[in-house]
PDB file of N, CA and C in Angstrom:
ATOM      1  N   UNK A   1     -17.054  32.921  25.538  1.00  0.00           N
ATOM      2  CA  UNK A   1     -16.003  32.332  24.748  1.00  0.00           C
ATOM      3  C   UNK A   1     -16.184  32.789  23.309  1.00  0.00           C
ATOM      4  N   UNK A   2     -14.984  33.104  22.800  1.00  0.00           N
ATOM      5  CA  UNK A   2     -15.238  33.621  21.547  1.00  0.00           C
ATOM      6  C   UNK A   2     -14.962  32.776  20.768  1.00  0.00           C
ATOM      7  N   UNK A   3     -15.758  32.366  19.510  1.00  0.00           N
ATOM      8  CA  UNK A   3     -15.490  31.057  18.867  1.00  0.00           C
ATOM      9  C   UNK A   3     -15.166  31.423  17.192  1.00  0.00           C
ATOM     10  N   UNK A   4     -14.951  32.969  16.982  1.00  0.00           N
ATOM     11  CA  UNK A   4     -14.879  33.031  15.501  1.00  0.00           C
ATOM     12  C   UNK A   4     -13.197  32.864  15.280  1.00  0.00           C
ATOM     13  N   UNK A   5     -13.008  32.793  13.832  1.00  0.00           N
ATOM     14  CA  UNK A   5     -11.686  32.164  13.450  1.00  0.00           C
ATOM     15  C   UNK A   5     -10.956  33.106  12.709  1.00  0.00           C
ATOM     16  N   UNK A   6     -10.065  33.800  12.460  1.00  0.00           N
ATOM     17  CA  UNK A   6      -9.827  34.498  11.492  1.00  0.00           C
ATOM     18  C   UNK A   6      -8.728  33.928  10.926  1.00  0.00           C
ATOM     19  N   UNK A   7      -8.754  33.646   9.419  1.00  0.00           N
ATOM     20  CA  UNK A   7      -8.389  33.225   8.725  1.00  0.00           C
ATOM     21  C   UNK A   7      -7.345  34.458   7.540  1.00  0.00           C
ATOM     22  N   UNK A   8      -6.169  34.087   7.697  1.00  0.00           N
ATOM     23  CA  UNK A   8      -4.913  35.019   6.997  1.00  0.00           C
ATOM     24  C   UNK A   8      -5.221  34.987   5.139  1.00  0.00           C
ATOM     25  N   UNK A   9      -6.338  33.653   4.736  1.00  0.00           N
ATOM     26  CA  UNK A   9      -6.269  33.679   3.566  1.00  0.00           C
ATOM     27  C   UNK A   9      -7.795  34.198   3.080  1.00  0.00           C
ATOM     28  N   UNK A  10      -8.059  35.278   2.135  1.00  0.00           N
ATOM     29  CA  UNK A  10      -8.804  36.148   1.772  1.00  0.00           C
ATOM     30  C   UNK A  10      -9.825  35.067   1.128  1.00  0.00           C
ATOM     31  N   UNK A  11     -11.215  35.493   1.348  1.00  0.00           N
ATOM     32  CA  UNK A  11     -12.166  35.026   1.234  1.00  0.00           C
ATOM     33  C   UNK A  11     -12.468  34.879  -0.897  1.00  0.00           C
ATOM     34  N   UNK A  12     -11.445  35.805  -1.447  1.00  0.00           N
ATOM     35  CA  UNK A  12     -11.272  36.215  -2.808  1.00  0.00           C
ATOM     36  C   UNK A  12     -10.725  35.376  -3.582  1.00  0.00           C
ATOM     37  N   UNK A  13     -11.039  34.861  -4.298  1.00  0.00           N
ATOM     38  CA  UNK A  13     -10.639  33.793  -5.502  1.00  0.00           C
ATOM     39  C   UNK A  13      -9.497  33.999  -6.032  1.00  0.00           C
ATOM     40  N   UNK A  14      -9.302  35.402  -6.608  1.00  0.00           N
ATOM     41  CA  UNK A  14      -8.589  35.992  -6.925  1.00  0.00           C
ATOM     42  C   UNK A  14      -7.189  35.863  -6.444  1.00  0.00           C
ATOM     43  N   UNK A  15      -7.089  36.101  -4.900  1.00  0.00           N
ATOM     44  CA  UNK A  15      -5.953  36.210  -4.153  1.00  0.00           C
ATOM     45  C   UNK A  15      -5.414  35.021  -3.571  1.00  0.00           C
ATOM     46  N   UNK A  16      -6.322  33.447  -3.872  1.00  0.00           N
ATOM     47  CA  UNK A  16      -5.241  32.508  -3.498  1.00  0.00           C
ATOM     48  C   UNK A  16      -4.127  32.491  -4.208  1.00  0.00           C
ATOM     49  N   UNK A  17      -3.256  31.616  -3.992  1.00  0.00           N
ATOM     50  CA  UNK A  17      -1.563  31.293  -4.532  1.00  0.00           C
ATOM     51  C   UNK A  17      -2.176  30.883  -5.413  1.00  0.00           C
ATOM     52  N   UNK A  18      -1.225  30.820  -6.806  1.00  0.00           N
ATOM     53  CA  UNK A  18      -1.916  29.928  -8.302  1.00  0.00           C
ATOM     54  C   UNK A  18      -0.823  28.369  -7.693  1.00  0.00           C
ATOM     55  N   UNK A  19      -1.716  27.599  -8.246  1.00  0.00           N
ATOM     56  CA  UNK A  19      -0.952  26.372  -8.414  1.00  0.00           C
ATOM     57  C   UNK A  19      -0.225  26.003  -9.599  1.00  0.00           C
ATOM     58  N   UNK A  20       0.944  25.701  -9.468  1.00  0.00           N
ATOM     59  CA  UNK A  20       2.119  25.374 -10.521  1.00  0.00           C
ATOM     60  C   UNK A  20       2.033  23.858 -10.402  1.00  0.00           C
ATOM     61  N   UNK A  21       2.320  23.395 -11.665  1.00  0.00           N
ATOM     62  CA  UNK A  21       2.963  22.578 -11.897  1.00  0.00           C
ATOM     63  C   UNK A  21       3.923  21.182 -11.194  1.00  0.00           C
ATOM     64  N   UNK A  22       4.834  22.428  -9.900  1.00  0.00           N
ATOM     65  CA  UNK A  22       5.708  21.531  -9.819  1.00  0.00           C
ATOM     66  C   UNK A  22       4.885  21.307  -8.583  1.00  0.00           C
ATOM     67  N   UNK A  23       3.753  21.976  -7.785  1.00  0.00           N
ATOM     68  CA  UNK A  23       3.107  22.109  -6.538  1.00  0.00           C
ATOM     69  C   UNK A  23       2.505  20.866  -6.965  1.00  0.00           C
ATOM     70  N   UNK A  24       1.687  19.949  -8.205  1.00  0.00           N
ATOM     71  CA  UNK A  24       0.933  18.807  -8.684  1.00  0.00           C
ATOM     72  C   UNK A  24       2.195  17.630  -8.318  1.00  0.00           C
ATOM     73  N   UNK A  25       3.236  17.906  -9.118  1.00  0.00           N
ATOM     74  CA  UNK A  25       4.326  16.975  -8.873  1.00  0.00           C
ATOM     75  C   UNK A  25       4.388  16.587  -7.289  1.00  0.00           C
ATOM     76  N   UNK A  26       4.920  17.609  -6.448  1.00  0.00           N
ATOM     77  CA  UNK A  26       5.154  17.179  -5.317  1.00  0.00           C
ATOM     78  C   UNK A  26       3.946  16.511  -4.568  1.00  0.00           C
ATOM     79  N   UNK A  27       2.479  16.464  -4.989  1.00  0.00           N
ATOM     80  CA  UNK A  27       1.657  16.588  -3.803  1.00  0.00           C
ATOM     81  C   UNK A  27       1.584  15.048  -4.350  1.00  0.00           C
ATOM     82  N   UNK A  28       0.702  14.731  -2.925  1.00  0.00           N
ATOM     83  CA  UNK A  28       0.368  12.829  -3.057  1.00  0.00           C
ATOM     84  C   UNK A  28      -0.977  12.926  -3.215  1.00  0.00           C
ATOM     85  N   UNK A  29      -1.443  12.240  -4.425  1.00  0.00           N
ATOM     86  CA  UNK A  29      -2.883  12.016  -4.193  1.00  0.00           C
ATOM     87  C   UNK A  29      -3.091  10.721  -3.502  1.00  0.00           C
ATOM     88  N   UNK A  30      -4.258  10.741  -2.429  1.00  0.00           N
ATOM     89  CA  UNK A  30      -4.789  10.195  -1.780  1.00  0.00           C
ATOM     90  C   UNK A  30      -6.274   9.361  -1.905  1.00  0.00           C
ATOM     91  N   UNK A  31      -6.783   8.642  -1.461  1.00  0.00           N
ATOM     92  CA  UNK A  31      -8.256   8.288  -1.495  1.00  0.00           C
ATOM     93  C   UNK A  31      -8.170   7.343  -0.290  1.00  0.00           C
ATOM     94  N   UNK A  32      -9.135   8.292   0.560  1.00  0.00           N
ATOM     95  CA  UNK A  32      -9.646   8.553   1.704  1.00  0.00           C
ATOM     96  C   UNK A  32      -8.133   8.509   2.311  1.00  0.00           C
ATOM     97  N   UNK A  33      -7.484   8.113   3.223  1.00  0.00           N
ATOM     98  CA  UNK A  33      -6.067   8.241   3.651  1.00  0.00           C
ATOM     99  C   UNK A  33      -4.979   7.800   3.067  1.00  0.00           C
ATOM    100  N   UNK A  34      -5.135   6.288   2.378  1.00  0.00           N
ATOM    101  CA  UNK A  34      -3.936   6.119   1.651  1.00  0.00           C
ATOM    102  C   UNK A  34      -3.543   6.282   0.675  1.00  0.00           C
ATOM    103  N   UNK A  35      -2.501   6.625   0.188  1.00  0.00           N
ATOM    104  CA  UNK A  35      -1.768   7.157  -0.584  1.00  0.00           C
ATOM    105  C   UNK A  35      -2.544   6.477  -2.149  1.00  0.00           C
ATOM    106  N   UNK A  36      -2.926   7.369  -3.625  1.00  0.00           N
ATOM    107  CA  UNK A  36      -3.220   6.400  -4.584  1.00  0.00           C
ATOM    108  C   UNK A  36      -2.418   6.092  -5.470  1.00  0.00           C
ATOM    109  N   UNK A  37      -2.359   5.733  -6.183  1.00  0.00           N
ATOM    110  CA  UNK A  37      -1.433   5.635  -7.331  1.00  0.00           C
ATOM    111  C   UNK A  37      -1.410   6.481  -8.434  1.00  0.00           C
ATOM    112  N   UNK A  38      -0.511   7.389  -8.776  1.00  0.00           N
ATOM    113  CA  UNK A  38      -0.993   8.384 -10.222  1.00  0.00           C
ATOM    114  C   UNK A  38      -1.486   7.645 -11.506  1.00  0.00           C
ATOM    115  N   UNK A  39      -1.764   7.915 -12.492  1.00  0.00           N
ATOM    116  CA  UNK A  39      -2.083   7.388 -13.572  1.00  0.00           C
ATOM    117  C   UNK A  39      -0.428   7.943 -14.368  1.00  0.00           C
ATOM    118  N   UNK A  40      -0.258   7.462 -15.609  1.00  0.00           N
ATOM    119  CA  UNK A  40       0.616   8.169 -16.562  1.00  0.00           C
ATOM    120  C   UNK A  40      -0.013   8.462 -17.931  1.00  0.00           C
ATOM    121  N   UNK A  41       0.312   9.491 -18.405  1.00  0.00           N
ATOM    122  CA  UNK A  41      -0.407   9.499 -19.758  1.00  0.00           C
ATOM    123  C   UNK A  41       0.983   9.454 -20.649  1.00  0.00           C
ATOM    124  N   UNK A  42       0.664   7.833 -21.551  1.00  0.00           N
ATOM    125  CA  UNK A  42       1.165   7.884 -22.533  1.00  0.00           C
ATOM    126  C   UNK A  42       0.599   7.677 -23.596  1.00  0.00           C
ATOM    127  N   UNK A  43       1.391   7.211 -24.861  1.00  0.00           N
ATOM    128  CA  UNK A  43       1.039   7.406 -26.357  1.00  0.00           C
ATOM    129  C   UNK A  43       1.557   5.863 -27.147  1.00  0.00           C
ATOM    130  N   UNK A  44       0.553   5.455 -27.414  1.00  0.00           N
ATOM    131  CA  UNK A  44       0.847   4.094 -27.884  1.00  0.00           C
ATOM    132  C   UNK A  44      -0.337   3.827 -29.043  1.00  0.00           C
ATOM    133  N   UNK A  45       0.147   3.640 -30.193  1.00  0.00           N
ATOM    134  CA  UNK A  45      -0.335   2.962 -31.434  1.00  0.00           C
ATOM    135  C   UNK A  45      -1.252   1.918 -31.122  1.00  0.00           C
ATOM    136  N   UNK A  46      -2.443   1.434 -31.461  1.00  0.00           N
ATOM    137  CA  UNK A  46      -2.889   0.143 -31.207  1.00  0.00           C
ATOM    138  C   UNK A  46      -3.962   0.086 -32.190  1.00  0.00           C
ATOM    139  N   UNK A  47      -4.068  -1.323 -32.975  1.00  0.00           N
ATOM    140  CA  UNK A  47      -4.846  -1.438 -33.509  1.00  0.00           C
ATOM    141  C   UNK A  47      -6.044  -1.097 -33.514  1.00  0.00           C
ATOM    142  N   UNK A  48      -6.738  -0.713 -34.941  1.00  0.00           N
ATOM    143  CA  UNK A  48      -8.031   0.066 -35.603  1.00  0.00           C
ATOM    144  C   UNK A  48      -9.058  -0.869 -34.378  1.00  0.00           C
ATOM    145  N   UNK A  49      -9.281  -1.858 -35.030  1.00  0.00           N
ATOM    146  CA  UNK A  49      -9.771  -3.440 -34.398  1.00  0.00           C
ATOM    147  C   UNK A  49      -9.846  -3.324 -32.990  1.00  0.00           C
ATOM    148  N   UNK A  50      -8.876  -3.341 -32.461  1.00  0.00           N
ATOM    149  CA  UNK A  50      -8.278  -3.364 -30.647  1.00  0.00           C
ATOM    150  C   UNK A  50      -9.308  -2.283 -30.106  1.00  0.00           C
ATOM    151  N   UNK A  51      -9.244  -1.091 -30.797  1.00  0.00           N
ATOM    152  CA  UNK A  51      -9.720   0.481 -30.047  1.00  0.00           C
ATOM    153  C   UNK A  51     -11.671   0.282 -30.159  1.00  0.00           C
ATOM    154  N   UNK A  52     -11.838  -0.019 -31.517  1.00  0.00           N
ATOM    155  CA  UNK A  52     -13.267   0.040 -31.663  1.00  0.00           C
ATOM    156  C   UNK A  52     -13.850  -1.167 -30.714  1.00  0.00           C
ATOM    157  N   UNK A  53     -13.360  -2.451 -30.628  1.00  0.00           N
ATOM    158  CA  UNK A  53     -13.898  -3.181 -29.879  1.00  0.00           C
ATOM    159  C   UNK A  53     -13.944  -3.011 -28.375  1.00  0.00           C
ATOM    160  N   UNK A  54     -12.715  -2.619 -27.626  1.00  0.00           N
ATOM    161  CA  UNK A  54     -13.244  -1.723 -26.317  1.00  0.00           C
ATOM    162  C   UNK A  54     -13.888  -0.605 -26.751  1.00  0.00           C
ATOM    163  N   UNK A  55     -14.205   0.206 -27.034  1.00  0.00           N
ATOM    164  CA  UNK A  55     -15.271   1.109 -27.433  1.00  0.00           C
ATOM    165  C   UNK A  55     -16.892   1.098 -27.357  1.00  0.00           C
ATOM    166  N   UNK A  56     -16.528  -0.383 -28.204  1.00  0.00           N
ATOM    167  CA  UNK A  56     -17.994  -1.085 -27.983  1.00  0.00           C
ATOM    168  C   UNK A  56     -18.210  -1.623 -26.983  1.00  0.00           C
ATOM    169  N   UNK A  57     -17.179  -2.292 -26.377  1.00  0.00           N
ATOM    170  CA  UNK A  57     -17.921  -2.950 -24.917  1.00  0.00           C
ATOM    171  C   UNK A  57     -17.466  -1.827 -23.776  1.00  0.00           C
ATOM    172  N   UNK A  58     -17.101  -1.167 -23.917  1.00  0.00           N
ATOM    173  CA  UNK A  58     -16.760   0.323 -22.957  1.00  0.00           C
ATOM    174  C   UNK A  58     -18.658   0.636 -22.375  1.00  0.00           C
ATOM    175  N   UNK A  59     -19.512   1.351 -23.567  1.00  0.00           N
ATOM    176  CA  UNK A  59     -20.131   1.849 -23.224  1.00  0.00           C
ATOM    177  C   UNK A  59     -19.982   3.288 -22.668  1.00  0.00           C
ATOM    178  N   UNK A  60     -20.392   3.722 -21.086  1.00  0.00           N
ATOM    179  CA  UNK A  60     -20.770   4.700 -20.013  1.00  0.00           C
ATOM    180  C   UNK A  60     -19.345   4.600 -19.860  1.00  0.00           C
ATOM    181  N   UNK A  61     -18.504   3.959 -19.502  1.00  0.00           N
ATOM    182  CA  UNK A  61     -17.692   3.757 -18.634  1.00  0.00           C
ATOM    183  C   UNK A  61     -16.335   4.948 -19.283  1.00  0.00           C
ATOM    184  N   UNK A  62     -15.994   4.138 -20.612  1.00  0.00           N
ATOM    185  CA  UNK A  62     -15.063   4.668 -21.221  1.00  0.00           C
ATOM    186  C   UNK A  62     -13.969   3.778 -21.337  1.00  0.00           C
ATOM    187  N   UNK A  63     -13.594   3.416 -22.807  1.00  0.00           N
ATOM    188  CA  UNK A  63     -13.079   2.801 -23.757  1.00  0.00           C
ATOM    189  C   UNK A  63     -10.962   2.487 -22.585  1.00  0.00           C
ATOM    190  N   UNK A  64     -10.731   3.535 -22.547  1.00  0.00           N
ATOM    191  CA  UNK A  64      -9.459   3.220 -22.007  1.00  0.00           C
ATOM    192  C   UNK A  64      -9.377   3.323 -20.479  1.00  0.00           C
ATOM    193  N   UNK A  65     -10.542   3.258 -19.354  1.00  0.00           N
ATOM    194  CA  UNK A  65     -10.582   2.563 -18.496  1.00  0.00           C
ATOM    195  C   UNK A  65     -10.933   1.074 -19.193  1.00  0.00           C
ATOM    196  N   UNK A  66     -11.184   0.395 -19.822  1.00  0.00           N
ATOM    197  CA  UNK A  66     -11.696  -0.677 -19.860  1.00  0.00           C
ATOM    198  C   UNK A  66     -10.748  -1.452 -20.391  1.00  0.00           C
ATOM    199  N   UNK A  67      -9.743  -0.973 -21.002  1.00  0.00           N
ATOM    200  CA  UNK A  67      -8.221  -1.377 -21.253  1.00  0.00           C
ATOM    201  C   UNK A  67      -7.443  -1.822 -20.472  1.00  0.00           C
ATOM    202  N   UNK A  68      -7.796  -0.534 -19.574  1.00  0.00           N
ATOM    203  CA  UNK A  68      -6.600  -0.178 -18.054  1.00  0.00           C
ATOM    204  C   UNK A  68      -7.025  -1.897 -17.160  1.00  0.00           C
ATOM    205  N   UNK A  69      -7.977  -1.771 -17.208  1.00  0.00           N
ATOM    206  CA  UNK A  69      -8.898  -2.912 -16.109  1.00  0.00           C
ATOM    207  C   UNK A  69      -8.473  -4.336 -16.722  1.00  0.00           C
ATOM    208  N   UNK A  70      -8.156  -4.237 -18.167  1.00  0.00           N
ATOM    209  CA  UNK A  70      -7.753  -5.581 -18.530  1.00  0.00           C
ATOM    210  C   UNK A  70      -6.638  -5.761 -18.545  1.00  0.00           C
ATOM    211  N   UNK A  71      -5.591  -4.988 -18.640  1.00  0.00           N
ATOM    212  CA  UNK A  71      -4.546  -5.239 -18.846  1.00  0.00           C
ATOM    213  C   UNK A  71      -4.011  -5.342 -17.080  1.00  0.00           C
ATOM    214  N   UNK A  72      -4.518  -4.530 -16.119  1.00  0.00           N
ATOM    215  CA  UNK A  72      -4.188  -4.933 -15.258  1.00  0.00           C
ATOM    216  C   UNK A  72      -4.744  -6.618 -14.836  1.00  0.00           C
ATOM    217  N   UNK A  73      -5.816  -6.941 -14.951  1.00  0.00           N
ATOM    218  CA  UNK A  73      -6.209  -8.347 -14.770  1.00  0.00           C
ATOM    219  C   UNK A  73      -5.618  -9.312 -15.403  1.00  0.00           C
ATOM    220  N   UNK A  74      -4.707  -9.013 -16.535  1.00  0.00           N
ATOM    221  CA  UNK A  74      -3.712  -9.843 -17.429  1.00  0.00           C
ATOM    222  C   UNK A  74      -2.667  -9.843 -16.229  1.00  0.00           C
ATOM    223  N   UNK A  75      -1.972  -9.105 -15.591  1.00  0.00           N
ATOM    224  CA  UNK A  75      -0.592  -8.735 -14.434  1.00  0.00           C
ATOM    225  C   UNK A  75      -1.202 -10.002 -13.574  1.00  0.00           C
ATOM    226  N   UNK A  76      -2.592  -9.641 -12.932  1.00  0.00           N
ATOM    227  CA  UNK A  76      -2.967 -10.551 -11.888  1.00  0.00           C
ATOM    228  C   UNK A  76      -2.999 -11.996 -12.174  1.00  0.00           C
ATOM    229  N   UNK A  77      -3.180 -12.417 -13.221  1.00  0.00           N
ATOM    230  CA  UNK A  77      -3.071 -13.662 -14.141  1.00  0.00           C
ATOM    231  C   UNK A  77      -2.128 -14.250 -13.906  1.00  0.00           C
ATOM    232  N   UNK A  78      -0.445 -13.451 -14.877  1.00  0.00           N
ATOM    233  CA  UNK A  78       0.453 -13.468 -14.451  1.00  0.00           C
ATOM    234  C   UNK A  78       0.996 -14.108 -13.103  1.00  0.00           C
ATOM    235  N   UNK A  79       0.847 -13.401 -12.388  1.00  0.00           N
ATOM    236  CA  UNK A  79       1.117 -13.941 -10.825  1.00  0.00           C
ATOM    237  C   UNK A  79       1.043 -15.251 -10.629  1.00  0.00           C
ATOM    238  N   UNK A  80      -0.816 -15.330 -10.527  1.00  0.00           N
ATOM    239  CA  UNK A  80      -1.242 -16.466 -10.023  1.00  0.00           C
ATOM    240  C   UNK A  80      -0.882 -17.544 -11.175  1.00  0.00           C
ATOM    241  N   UNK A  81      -0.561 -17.841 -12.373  1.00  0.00           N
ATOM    242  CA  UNK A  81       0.636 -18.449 -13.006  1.00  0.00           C
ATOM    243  C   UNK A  81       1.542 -18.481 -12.288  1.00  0.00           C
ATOM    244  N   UNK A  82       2.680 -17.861 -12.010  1.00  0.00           N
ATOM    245  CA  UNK A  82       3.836 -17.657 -11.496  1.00  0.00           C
ATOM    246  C   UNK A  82       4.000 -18.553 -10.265  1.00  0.00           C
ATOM    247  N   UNK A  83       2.664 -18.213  -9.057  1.00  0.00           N
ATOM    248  CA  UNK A  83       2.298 -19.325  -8.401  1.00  0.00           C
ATOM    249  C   UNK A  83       2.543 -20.401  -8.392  1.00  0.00           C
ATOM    250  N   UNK A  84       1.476 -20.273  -9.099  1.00  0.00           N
ATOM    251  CA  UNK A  84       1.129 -22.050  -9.225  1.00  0.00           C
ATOM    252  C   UNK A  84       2.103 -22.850  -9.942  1.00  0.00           C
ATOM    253  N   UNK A  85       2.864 -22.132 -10.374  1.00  0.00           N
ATOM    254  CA  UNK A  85       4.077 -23.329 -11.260  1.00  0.00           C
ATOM    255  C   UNK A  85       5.486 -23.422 -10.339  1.00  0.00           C
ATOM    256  N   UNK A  86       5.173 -22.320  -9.334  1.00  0.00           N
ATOM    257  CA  UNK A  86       6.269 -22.119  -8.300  1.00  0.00           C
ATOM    258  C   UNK A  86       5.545 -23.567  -7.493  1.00  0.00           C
ATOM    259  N   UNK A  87       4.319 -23.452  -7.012  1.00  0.00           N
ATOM    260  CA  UNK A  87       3.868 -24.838  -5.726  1.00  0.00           C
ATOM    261  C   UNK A  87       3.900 -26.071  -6.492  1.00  0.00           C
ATOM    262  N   UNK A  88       4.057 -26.403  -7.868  1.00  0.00           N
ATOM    263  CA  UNK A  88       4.168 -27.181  -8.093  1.00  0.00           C
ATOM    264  C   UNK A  88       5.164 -27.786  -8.291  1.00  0.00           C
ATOM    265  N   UNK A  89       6.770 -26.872  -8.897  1.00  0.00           N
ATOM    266  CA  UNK A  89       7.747 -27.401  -8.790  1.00  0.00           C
ATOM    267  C   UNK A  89       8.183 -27.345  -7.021  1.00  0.00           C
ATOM    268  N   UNK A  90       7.900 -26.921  -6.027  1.00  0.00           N
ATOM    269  CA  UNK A  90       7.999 -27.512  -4.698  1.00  0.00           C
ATOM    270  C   UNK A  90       7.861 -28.864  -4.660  1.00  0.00           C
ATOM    271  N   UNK A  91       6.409 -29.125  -4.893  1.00  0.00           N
ATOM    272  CA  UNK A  91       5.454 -30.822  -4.597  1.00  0.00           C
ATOM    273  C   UNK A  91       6.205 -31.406  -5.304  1.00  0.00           C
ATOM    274  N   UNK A  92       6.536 -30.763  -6.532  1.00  0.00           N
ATOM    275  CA  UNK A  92       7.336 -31.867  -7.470  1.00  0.00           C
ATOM    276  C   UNK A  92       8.611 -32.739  -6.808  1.00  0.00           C
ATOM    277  N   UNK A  93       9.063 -31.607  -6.601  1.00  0.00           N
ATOM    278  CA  UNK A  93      10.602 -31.402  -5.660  1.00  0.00           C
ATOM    279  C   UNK A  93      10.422 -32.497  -4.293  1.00  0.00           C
ATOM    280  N   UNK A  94       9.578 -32.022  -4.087  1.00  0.00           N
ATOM    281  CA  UNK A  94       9.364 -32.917  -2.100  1.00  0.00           C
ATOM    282  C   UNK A  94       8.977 -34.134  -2.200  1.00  0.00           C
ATOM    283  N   UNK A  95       8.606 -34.444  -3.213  1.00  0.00           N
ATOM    284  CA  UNK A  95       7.862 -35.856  -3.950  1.00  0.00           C
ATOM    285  C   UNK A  95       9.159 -36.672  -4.518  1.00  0.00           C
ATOM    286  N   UNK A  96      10.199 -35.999  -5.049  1.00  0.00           N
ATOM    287  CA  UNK A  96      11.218 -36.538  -5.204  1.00  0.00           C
ATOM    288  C   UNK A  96      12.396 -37.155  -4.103  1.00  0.00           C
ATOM    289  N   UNK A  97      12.522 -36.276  -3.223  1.00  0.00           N
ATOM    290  CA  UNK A  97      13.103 -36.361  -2.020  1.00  0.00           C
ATOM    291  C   UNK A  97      12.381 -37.310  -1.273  1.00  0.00           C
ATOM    292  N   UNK A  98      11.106 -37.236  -1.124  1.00  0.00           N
ATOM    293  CA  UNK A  98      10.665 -38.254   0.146  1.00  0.00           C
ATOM    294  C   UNK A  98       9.139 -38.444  -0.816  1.00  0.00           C
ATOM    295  N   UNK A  99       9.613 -39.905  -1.206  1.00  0.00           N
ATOM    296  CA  UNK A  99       8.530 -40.340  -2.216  1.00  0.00           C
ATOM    297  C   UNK A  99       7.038 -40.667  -1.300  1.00  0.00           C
ATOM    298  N   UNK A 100       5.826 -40.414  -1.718  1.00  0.00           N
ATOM    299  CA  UNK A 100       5.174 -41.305  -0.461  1.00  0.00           C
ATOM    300  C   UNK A 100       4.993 -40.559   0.581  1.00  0.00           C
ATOM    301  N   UNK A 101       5.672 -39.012   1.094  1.00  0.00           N
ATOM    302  CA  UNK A 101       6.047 -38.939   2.475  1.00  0.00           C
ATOM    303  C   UNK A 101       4.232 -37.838   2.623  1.00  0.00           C
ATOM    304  N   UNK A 102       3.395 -38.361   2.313  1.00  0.00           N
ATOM    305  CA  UNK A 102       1.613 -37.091   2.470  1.00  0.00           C
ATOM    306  C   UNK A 102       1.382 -37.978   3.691  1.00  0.00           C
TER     307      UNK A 102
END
């Protein structure tokens, strides 16, 4: 049984396809199978104060992951607010309707 492979794309650095631009656009990045989320790079002003103090508590890590991580944990906040003022005007609500009724 013959088990070697021949392969149409040249062993040469040189001679793969270059990657463009729009080849990044279309592709999905992944981690491990599912799909990840891109990052965006934008441009936003923020206080002298704001930058040096993640900076300082950044460390190893790096100053605007440590942003990213809070500001997303502010979203998650959010929510669970959103929640909880949603189950409470329910109880509120069901407490009105049927006083007594636990």
């Amino acid at each position: 049984m013959n088990n070697s492979y021949s392969s149409p794309i040249s062993d040469d650095p040189d001679e793969y396809p270059k990657v463009t631009q729009a080849d990044l656009d279309r592709a999905t990045f992944r981690v491990g199978l599912k799909p990840a989320p891109r990052k965006r790079r934008v441009t936003i002003l923020l206080d002298t104060g704001l930058v040096e103090y993640f900076k300082a508590k950044a460390g190893e890590r790096g100053y605007q992951t440590l942003i990213n991580d809070t500001l997303r944990q502010v979203m998650g906040r959010d929510d669970l607010e959103e929640r909880l003022r949603r189950v409470i005007r329910e109880e509120l609500h069901r407490e009105v309707l049927q006083p007594g009724a636990r």
